[in-house]
C-alpha atoms as a PDB file:
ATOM      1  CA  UNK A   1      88.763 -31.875 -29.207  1.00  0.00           C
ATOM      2  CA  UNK A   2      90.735 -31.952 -25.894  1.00  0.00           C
ATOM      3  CA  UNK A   3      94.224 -33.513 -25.329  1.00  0.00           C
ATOM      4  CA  UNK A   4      96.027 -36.360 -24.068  1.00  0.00           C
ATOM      5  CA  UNK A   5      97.421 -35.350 -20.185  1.00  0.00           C
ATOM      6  CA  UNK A   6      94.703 -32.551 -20.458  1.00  0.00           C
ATOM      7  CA  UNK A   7      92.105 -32.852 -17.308  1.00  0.00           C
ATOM      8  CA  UNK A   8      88.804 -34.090 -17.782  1.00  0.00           C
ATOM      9  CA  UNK A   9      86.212 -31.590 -17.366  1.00  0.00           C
ATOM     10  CA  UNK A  10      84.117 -33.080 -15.047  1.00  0.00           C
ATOM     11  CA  UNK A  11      80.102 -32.546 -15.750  1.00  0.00           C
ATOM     12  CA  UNK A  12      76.931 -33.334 -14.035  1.00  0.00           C
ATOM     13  CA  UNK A  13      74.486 -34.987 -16.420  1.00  0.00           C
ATOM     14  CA  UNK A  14      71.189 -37.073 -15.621  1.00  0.00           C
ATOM     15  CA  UNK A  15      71.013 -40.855 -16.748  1.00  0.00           C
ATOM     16  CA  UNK A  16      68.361 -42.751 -17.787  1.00  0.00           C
ATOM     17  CA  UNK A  17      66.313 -43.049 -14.754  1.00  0.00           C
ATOM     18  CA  UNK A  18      66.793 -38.869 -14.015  1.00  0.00           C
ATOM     19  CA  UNK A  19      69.470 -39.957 -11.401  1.00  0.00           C
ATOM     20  CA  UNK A  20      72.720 -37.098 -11.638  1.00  0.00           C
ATOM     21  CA  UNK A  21      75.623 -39.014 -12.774  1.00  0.00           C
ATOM     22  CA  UNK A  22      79.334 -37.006 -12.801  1.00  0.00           C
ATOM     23  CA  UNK A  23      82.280 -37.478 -14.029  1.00  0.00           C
ATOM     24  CA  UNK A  24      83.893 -36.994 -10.580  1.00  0.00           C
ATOM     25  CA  UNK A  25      81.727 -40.073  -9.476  1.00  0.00           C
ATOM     26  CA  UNK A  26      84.407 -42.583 -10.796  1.00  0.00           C
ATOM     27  CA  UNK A  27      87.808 -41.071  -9.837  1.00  0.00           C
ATOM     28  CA  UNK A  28      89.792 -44.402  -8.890  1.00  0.00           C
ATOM     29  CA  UNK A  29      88.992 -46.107 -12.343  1.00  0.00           C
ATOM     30  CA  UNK A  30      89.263 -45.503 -15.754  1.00  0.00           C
ATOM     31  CA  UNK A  31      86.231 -44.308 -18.039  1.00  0.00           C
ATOM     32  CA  UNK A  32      85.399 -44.575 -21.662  1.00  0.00           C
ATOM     33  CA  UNK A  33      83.248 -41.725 -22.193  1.00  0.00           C
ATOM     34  CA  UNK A  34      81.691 -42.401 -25.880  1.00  0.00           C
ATOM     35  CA  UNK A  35      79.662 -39.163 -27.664  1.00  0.00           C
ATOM     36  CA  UNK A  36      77.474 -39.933 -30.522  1.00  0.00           C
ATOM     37  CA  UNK A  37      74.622 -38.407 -32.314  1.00  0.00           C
ATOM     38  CA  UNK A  38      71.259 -39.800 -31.413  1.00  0.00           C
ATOM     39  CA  UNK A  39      69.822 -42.821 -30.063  1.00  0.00           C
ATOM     40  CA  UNK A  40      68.016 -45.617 -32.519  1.00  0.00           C
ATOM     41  CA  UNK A  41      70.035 -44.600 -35.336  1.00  0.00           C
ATOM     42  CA  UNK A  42      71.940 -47.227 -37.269  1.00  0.00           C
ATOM     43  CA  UNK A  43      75.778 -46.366 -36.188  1.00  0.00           C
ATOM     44  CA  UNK A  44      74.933 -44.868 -32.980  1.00  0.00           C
ATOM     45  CA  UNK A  45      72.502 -48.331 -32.373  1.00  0.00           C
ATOM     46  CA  UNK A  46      75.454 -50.447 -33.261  1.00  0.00           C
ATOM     47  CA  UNK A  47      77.884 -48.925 -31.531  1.00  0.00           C
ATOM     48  CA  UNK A  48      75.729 -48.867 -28.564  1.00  0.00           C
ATOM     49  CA  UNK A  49      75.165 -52.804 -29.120  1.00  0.00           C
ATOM     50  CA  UNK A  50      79.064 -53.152 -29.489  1.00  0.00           C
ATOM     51  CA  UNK A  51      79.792 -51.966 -26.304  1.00  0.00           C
ATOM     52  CA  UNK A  52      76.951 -53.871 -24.991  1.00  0.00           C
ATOM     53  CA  UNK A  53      78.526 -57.045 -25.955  1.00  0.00           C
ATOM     54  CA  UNK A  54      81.969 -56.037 -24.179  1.00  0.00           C
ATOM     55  CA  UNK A  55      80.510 -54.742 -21.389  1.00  0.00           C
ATOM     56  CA  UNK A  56      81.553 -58.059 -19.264  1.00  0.00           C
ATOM     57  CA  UNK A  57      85.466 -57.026 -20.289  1.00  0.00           C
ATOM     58  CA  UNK A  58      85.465 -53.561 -19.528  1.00  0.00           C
ATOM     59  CA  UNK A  59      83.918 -54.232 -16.511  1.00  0.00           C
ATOM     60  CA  UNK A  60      86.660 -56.984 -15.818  1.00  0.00           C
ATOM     61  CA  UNK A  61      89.485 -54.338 -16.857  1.00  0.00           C
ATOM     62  CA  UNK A  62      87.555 -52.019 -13.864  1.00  0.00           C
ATOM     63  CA  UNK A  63      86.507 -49.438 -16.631  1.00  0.00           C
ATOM     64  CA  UNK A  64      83.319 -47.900 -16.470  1.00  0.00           C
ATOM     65  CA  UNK A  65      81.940 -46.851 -20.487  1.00  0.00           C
ATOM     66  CA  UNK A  66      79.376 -43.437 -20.100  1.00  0.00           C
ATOM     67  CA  UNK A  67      77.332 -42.845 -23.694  1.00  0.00           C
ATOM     68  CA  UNK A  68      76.260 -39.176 -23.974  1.00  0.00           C
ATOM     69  CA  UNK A  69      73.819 -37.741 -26.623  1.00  0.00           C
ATOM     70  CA  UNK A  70      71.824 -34.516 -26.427  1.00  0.00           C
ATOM     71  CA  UNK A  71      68.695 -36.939 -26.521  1.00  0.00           C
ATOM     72  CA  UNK A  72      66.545 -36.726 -23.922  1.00  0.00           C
ATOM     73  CA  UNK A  73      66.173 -38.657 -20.776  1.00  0.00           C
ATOM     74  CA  UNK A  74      63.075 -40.893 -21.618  1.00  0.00           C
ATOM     75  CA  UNK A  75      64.951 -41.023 -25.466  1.00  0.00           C
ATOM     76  CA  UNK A  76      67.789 -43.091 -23.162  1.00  0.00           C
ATOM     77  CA  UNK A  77      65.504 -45.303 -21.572  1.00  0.00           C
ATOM     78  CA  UNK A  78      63.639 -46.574 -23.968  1.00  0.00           C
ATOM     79  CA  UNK A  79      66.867 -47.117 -26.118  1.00  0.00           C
ATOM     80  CA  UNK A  80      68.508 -48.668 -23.158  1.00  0.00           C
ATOM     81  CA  UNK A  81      65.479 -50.836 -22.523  1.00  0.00           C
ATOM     82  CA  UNK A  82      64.976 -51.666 -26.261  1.00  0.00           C
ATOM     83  CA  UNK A  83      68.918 -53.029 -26.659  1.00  0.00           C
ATOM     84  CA  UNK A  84      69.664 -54.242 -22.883  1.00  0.00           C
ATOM     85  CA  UNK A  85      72.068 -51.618 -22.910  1.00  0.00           C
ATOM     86  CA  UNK A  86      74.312 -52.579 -19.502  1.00  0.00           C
ATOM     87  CA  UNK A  87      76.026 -48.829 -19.310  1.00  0.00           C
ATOM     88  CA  UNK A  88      75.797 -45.562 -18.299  1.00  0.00           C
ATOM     89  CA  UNK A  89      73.528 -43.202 -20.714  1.00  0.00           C
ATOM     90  CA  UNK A  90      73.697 -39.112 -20.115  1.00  0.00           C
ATOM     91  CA  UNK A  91      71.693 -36.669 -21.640  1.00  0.00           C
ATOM     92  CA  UNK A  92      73.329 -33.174 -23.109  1.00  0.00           C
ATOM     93  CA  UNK A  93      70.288 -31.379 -24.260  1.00  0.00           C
ATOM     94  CA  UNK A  94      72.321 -28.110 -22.580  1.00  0.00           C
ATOM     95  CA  UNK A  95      75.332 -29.691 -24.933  1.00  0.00           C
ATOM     96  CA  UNK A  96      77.200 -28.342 -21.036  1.00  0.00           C
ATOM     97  CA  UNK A  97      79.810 -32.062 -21.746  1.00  0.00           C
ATOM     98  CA  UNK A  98      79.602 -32.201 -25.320  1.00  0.00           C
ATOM     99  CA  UNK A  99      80.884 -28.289 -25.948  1.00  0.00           C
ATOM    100  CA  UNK A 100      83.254 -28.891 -23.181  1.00  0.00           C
ATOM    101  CA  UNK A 101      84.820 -32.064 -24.772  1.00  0.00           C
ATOM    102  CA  UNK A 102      85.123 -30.442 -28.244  1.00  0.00           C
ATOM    103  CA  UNK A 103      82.668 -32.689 -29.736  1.00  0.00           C
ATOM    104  CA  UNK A 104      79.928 -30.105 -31.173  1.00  0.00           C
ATOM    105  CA  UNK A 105      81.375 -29.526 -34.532  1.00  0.00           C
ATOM    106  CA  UNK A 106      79.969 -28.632 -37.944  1.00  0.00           C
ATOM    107  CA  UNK A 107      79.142 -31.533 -39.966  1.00  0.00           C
ATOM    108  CA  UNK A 108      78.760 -32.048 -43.697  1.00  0.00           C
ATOM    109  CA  UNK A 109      76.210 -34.327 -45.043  1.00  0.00           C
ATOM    110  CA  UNK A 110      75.185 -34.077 -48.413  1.00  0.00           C
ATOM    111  CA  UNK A 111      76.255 -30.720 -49.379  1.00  0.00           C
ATOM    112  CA  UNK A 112      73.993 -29.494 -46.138  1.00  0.00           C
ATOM    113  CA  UNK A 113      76.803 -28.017 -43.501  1.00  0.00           C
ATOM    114  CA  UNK A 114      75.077 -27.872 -39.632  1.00  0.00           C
ATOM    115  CA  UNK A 115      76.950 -28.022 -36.688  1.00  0.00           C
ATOM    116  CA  UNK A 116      75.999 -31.724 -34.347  1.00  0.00           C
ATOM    117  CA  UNK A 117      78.314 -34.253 -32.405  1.00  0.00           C
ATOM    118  CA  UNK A 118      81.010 -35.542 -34.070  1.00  0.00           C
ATOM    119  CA  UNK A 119      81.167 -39.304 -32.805  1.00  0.00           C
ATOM    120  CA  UNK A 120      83.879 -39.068 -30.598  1.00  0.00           C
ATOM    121  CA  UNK A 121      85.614 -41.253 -27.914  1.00  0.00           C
ATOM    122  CA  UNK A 122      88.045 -40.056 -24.527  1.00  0.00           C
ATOM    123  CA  UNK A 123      89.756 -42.903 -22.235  1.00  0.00           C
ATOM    124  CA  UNK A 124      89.589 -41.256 -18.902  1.00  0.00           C
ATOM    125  CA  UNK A 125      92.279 -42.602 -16.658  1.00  0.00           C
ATOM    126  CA  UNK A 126      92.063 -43.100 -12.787  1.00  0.00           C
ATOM    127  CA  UNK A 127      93.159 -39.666 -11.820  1.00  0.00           C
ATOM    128  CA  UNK A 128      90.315 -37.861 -14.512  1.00  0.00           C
ATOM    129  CA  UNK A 129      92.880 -37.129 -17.019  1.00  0.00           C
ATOM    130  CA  UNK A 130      92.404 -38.052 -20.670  1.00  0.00           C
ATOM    131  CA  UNK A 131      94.332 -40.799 -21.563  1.00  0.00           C
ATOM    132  CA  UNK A 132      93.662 -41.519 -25.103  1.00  0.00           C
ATOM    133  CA  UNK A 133      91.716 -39.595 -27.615  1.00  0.00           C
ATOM    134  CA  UNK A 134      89.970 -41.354 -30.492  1.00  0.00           C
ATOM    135  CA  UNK A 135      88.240 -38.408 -33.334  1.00  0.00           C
ATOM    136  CA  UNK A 136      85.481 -39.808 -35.427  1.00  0.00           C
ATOM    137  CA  UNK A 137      85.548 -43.256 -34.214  1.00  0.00           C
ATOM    138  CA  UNK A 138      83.794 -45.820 -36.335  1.00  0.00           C
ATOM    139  CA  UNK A 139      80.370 -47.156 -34.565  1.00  0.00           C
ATOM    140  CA  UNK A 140      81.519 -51.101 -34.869  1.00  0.00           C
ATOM    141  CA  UNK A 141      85.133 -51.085 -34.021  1.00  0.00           C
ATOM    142  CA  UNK A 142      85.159 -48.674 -31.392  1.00  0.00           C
ATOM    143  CA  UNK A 143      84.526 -50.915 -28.404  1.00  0.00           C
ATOM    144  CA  UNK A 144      87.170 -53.483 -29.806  1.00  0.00           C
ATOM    145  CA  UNK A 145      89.891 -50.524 -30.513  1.00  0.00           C
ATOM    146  CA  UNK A 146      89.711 -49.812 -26.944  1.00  0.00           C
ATOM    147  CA  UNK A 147      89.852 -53.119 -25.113  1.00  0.00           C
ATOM    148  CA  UNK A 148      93.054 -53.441 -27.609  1.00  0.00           C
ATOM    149  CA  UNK A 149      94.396 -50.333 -26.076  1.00  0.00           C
ATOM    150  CA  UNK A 150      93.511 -51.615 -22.817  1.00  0.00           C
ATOM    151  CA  UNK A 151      95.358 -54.741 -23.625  1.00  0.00           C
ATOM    152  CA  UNK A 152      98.655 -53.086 -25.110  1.00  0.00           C
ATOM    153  CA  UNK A 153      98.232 -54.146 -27.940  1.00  0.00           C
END
């Protein structure tokens, strides 16, 4: 995982519709740039769905969120389409962000070890430096755990 005051590496992903989408693209205002494991999932679905329903705030607070998977593009659309998801969805097949923010790690699940994304969450700020880093982030609090940051609270 990277560092608060380390640099954001910036990336060049495609969204849901194919379009390229980089990090670069939003120097001026902050970004929460979410990793999780895989669309339609439980956690990863309500997490999604969390943001969803805060999107109005961060987009009040001028933050932009970015949700990146390894899942494919067409995987993003239809999950975006299926839960009216408002935000920003990359796709990582090449893992080229997820390696580069720290987030590919091994991952035990019962007994099994393989290596997969670790759900993660970075607070970009204005100037692409990380701001706050948030390890293994728990799918329905994450959204509210940053708009309390946000807040100073």
């Amino acid at each position: 995982m990277l560092e608060v005051g380390t640099k954001a590496p910036d990336f060049a992903l495609s969204d849901k519709n194919g379009n390229t989408v980089r990090l670069s693209d939003f120097l001026g205002k902050k970004v929460v740039l979410y990793f999780y494991p895989k669309d339609n999932t439980p956690g990863c679905t309500r997490q999604a769905c969390a943001f969803a329903q805060s999107y109005g705030e961060f987009q009040n607070r001028n933050v932009a969120v970015i949700g990146i998977s390894k899942d494919s593009v067409a995987s993003h659309l239809k999950f975006a389409q299926k839960y009216e998801l408002p935000f920003v969805l990359l796709s990582d097949p090449e893992l080229q962000a997820i390696q580069a923010y720290g987030v590919w790690q091994e991952k035990k699940l019962y007994g099994k070890v393989s290596m997969g994304v670790v759900r993660s969450t970075y607070l970009i700020n204005e100037e692409a430096v990380i701001e706050k880093v948030m390890p293994k982030v728990k799918p329905d609090t994450n959204a509210g755990e940053i708009l309390a940051y946000l807040a100073g609270e």
